[in-house]
N, C-alpha and C. Protein backbone atom coordinates (compact mmCIF):
# COMPACT_ATOMS: atom_id res chain seq x y z
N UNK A 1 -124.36 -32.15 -100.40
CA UNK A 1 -123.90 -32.37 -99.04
C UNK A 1 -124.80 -33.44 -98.42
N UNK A 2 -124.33 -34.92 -98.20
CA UNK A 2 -125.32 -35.52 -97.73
C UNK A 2 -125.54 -35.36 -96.16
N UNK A 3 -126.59 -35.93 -95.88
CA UNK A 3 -127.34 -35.46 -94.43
C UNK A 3 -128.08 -36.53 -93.99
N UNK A 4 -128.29 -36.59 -92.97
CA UNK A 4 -129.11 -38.10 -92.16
C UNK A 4 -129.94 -37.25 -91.41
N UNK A 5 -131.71 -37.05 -91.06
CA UNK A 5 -132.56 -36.96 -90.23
C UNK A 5 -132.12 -38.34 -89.30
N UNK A 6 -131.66 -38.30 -87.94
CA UNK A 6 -132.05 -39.42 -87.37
C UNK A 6 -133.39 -39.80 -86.92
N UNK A 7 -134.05 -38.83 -86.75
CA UNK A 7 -135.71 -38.66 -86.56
C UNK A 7 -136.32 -39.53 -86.94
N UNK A 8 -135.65 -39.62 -89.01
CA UNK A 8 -136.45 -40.57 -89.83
C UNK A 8 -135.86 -41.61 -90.21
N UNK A 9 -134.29 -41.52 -89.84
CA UNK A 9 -133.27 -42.56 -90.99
C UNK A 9 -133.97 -44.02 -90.25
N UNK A 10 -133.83 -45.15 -90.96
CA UNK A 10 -134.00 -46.07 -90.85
C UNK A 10 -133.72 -46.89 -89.44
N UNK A 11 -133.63 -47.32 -89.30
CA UNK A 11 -133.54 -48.41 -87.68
C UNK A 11 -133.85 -50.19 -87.93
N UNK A 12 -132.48 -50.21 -87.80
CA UNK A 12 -131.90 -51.72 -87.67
C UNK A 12 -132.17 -52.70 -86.66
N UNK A 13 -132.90 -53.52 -86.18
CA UNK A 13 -132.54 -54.62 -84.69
C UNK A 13 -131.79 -55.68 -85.11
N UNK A 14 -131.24 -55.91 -84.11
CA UNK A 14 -130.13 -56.36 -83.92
C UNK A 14 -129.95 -56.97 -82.31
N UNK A 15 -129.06 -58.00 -82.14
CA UNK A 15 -129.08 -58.63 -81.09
C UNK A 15 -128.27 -57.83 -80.20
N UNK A 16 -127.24 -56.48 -80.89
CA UNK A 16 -126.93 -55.65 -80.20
C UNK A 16 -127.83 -54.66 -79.71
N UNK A 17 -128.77 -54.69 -80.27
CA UNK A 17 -129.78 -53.33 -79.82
C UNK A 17 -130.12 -52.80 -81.65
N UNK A 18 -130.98 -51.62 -81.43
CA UNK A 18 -131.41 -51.26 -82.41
C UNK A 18 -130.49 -50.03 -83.29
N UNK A 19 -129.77 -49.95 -84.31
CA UNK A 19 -129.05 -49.39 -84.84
C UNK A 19 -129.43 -48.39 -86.17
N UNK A 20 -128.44 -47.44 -86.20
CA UNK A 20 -129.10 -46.29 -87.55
C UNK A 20 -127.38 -46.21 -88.03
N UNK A 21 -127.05 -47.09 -89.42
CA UNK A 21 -125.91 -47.13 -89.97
C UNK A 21 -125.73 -45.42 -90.72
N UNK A 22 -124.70 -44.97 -90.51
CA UNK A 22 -124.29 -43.58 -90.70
C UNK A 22 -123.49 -43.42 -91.92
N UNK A 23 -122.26 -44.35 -92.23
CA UNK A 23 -121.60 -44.22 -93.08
C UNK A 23 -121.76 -44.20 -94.37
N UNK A 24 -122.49 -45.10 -94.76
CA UNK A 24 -123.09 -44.79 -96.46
C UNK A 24 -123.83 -43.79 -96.74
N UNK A 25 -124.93 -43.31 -95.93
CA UNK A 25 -125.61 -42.51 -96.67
C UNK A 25 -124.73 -40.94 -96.40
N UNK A 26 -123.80 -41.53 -95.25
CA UNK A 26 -122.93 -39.58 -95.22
C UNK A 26 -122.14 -40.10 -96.36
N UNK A 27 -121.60 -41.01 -96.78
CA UNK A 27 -120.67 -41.17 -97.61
C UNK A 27 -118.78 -41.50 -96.63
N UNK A 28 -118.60 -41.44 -95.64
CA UNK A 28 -117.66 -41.62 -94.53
C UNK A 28 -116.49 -42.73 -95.15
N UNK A 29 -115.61 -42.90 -94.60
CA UNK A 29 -114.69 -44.41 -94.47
C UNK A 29 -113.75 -44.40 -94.13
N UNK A 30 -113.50 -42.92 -93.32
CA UNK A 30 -112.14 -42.46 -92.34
C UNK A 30 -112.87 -43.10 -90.94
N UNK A 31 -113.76 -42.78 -90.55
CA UNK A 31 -114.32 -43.68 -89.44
C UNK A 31 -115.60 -44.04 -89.41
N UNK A 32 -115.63 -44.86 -88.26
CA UNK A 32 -116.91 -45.31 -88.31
C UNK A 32 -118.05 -44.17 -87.43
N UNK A 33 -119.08 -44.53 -87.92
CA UNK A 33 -120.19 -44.09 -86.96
C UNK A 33 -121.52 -44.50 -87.38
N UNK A 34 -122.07 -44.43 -86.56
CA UNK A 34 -123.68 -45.13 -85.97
C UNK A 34 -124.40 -44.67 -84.94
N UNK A 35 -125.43 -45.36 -85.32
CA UNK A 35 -126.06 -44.31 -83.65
C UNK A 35 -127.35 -44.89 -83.29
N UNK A 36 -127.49 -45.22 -82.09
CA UNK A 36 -128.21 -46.70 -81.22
C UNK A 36 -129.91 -46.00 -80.41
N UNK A 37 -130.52 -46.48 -80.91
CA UNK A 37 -131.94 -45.81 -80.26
C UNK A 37 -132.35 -46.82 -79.15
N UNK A 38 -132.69 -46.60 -78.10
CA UNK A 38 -132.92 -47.26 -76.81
C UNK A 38 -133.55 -47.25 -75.92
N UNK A 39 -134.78 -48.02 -75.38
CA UNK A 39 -135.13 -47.33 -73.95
C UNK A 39 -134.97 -48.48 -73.07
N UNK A 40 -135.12 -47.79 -71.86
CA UNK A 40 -135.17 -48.50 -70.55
C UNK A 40 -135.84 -49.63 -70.74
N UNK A 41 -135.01 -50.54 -69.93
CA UNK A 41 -135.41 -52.20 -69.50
C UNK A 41 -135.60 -53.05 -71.40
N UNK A 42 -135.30 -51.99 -72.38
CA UNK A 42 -134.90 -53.17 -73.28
C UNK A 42 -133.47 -54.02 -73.52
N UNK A 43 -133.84 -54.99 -73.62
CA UNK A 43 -132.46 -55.91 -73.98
C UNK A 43 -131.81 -55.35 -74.73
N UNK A 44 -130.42 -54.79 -74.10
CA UNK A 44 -129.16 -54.90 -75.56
C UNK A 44 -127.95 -55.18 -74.58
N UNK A 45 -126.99 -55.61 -75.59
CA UNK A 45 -125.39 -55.68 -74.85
C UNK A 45 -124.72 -54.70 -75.71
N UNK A 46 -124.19 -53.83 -75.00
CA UNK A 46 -123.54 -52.40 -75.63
C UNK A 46 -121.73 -53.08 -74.96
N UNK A 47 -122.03 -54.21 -74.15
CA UNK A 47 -120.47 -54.55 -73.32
C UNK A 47 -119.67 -55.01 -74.00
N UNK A 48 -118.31 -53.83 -74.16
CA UNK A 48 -117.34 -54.40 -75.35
C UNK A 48 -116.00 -53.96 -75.03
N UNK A 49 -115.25 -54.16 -75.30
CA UNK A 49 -113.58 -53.86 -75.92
C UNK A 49 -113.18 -53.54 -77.42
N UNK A 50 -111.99 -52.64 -77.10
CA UNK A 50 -112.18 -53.06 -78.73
C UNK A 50 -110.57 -53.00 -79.13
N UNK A 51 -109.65 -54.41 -78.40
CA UNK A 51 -108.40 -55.14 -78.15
C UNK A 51 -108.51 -55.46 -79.66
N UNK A 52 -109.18 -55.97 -79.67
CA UNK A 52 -108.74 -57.05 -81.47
C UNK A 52 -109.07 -55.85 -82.40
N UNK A 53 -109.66 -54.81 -82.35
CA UNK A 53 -110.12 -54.09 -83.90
C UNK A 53 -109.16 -52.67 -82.98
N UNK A 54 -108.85 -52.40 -82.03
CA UNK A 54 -107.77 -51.56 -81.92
C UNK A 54 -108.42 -49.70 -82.09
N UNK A 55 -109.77 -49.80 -82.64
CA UNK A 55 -110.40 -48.90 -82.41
C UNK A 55 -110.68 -47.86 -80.72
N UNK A 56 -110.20 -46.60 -80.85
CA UNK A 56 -110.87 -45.52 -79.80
C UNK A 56 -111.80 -45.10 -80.36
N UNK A 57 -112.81 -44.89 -79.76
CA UNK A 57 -114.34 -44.57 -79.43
C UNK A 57 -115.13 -43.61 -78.82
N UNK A 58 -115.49 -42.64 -79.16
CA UNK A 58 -116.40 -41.49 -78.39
C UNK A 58 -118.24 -41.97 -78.96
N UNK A 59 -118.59 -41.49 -78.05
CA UNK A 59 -119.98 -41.59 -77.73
C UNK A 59 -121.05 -40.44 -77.44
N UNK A 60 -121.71 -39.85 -78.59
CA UNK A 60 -122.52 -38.68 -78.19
C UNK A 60 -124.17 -39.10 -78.09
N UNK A 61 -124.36 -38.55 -76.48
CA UNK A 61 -125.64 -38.66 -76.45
C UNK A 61 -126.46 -37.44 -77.30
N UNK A 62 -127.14 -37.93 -78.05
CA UNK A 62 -128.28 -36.59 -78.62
C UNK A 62 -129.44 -36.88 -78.41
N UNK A 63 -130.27 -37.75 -77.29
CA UNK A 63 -131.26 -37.42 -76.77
C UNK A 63 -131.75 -38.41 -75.57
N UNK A 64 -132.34 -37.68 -75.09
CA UNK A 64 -132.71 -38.78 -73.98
C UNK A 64 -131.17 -39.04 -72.97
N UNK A 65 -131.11 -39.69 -72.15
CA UNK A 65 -130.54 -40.15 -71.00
C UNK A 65 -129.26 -41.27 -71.03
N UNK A 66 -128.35 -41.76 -70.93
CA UNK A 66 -127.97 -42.97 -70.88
C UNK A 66 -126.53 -42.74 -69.57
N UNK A 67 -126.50 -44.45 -69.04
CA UNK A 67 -125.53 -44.24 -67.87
C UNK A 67 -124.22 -45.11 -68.47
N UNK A 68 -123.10 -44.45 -68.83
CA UNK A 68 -121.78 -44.99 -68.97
C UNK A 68 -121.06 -45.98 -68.32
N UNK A 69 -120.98 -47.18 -68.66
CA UNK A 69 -119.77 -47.72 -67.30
C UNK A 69 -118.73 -47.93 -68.39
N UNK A 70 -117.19 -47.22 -68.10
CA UNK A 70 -115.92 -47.00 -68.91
C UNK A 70 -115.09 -47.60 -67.87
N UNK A 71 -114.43 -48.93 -67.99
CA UNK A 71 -113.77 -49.30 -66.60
C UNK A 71 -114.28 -49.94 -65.83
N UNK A 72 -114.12 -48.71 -64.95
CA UNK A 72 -114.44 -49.30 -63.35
C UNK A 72 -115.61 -47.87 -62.71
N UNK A 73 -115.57 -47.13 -63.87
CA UNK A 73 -115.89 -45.50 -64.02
C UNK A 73 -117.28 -45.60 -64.41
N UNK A 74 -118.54 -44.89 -63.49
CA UNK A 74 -119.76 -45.05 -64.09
C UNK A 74 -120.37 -43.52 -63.98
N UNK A 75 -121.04 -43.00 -65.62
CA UNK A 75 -121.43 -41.70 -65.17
C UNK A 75 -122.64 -41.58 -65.78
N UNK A 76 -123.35 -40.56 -65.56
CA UNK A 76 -124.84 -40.65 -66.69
C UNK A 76 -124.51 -39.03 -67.49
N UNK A 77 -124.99 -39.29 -68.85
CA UNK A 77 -124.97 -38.45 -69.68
C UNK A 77 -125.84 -38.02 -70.40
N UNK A 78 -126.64 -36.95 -70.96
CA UNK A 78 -127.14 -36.90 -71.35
C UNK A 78 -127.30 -35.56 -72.80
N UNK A 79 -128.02 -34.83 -72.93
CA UNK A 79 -127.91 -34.42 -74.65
C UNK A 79 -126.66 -33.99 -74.69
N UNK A 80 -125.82 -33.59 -75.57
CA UNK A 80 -124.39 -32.95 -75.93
C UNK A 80 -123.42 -33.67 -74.83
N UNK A 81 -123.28 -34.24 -74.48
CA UNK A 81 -122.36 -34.82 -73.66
C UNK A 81 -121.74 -36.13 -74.56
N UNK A 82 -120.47 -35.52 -74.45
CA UNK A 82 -119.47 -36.56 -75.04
C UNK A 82 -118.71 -37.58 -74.23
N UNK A 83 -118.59 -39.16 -74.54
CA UNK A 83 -117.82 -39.73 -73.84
C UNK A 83 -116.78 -40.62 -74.23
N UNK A 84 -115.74 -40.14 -73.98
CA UNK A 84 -114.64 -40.95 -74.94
C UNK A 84 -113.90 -42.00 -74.26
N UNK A 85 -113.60 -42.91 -74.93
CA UNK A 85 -112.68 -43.95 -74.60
C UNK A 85 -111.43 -44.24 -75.46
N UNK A 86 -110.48 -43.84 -75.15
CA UNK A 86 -108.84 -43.93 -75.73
C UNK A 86 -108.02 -45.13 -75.59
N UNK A 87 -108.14 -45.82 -74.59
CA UNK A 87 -108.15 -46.86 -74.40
C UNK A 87 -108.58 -48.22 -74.51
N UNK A 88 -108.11 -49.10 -75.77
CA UNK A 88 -108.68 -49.76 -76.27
C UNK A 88 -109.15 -51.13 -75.69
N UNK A 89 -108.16 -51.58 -74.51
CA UNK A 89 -108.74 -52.60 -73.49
C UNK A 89 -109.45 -52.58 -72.68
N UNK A 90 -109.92 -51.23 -72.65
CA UNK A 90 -111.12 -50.93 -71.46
C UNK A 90 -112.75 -51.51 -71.91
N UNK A 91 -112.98 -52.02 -70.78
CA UNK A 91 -114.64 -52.56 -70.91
C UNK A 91 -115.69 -51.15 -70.58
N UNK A 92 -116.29 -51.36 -71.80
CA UNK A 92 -117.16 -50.59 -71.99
C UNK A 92 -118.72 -50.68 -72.16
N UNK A 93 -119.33 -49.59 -71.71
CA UNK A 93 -121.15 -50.25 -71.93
C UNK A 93 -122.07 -48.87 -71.70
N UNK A 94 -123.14 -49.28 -72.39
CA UNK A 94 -124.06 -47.83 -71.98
C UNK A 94 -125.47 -48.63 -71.78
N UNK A 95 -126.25 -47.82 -71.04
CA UNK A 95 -127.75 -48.23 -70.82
C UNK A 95 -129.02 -47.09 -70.76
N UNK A 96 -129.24 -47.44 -71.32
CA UNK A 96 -130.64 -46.36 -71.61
C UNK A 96 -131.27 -45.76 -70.18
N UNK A 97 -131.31 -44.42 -69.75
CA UNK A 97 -132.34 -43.97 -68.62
C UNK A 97 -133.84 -43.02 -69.22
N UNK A 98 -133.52 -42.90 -69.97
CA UNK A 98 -134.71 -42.63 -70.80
C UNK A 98 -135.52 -43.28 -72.12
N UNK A 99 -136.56 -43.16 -71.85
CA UNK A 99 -137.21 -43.54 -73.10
C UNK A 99 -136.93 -42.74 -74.47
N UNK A 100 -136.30 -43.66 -75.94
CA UNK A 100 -136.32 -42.58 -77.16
C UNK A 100 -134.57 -41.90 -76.81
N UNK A 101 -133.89 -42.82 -75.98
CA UNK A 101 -132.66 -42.55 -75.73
C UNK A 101 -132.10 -43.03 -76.99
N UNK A 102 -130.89 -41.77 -77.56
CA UNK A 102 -130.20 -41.93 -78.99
C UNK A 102 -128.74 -41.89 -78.56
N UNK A 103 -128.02 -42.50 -78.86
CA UNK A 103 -126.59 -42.32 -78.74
C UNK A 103 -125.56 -42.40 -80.07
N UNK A 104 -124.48 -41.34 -80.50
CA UNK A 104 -123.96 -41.32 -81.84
C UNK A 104 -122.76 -41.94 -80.95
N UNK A 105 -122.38 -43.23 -81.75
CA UNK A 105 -121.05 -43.72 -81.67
C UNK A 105 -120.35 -43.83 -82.82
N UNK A 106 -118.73 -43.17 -82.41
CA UNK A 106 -117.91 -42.92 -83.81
C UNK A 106 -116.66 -43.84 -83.00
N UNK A 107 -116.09 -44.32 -83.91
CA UNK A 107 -115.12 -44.55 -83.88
C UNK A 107 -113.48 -45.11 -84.90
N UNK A 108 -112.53 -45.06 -84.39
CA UNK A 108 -111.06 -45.20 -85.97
C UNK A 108 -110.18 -45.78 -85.20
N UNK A 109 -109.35 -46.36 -85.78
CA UNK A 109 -108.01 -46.87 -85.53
C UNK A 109 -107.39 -45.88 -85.71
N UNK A 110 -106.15 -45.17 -84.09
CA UNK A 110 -105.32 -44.13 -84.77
C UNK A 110 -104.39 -44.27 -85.59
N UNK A 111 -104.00 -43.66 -86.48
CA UNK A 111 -103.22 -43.17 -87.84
C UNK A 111 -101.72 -42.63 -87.68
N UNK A 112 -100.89 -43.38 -87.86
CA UNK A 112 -99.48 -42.89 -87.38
C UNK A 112 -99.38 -41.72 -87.92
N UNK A 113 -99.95 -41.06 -89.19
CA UNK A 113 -99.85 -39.80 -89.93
C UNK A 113 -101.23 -38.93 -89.88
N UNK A 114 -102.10 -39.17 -88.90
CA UNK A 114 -102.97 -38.20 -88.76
C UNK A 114 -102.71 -37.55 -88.52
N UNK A 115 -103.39 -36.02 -88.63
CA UNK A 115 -103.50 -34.79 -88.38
C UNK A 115 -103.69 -34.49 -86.89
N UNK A 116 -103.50 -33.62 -86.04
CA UNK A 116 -103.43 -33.41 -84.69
C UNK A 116 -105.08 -32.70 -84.94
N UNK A 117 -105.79 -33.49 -84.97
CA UNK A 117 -107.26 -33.19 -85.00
C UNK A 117 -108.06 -31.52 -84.11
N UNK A 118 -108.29 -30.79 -84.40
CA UNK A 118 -108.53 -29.68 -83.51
C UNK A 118 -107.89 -28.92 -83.49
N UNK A 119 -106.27 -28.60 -83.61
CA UNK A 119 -105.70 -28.21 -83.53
C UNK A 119 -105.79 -26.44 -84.23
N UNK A 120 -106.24 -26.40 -85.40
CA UNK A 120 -106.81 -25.00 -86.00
C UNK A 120 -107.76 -24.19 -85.16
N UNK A 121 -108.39 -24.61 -84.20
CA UNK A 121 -109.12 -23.76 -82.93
C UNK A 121 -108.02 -22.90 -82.84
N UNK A 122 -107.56 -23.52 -81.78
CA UNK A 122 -107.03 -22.86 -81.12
C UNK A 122 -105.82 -21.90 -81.59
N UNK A 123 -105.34 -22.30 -82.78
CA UNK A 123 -104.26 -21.40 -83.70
C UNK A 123 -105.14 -19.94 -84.02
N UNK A 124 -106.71 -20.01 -84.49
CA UNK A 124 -107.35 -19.64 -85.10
C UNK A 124 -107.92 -18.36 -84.04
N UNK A 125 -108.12 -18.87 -82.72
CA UNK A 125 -107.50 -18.08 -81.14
C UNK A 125 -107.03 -16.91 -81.29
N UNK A 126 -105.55 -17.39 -81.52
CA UNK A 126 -104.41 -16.63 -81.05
C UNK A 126 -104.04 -15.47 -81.54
């Protein structure tokens, strides 16, 4: 079963900010994911769309602080807090409020034949 410490996994810089690539070592290629280590007042551009690659996008903070702007929509989030974007023309961005701020970003192009994702919860309920 592979597994990633983000604690220890590696860390990328980058003119986007500093990055921890997820997919190879989980083994993945249904979607993407990554996950961005950050603190306050460092340079990164997290400001994007994602019109041309057609990708929706959720965003989990797992540590530390960060403030969302989705839109026109600005919120701050922090550990277990999920933030999704479904909408693929929307301008998007995050910024670090803490020091040692981590954020897991996943994201896929939807699948005309995907599975109604979640859906076994709540069957599983009833």
């Amino acid at each position: 079963m592979p597994t990633v410490d983000l604690s220890t996994h590696p860390v990328t810089p980058s003119p986007y900010g500093r990055w921890q690539a997820l997919n190879s070592p989980l083994g993945l290629t249904a979607f993407g994911i990554n996950a961005m280590v950050c603190d306050p007042g460092e340079t990164i551009d997290t400001e994007h769309d994602e019109t041309d690659s057609g990708q929706q996008e959720a965003y989990i903070v797992v540590a530390g602080r960060a403030e969302f702007t989705v839109g026109s929509e600005v919120s701050e989030a922090g550990p277990g807090t999920v933030i999704a974007v479904a909408d693929t023309s929307v301008t998007r961005s995050f910024r670090p409020l803490e020091p040692g701020t981590r954020v897991v970003c996943v994201g896929a192009v939807p699948a005309a034949d995907a599975p109604e994702f979640g859906t076994w919860i709540e069957e599983a309920a009833s």
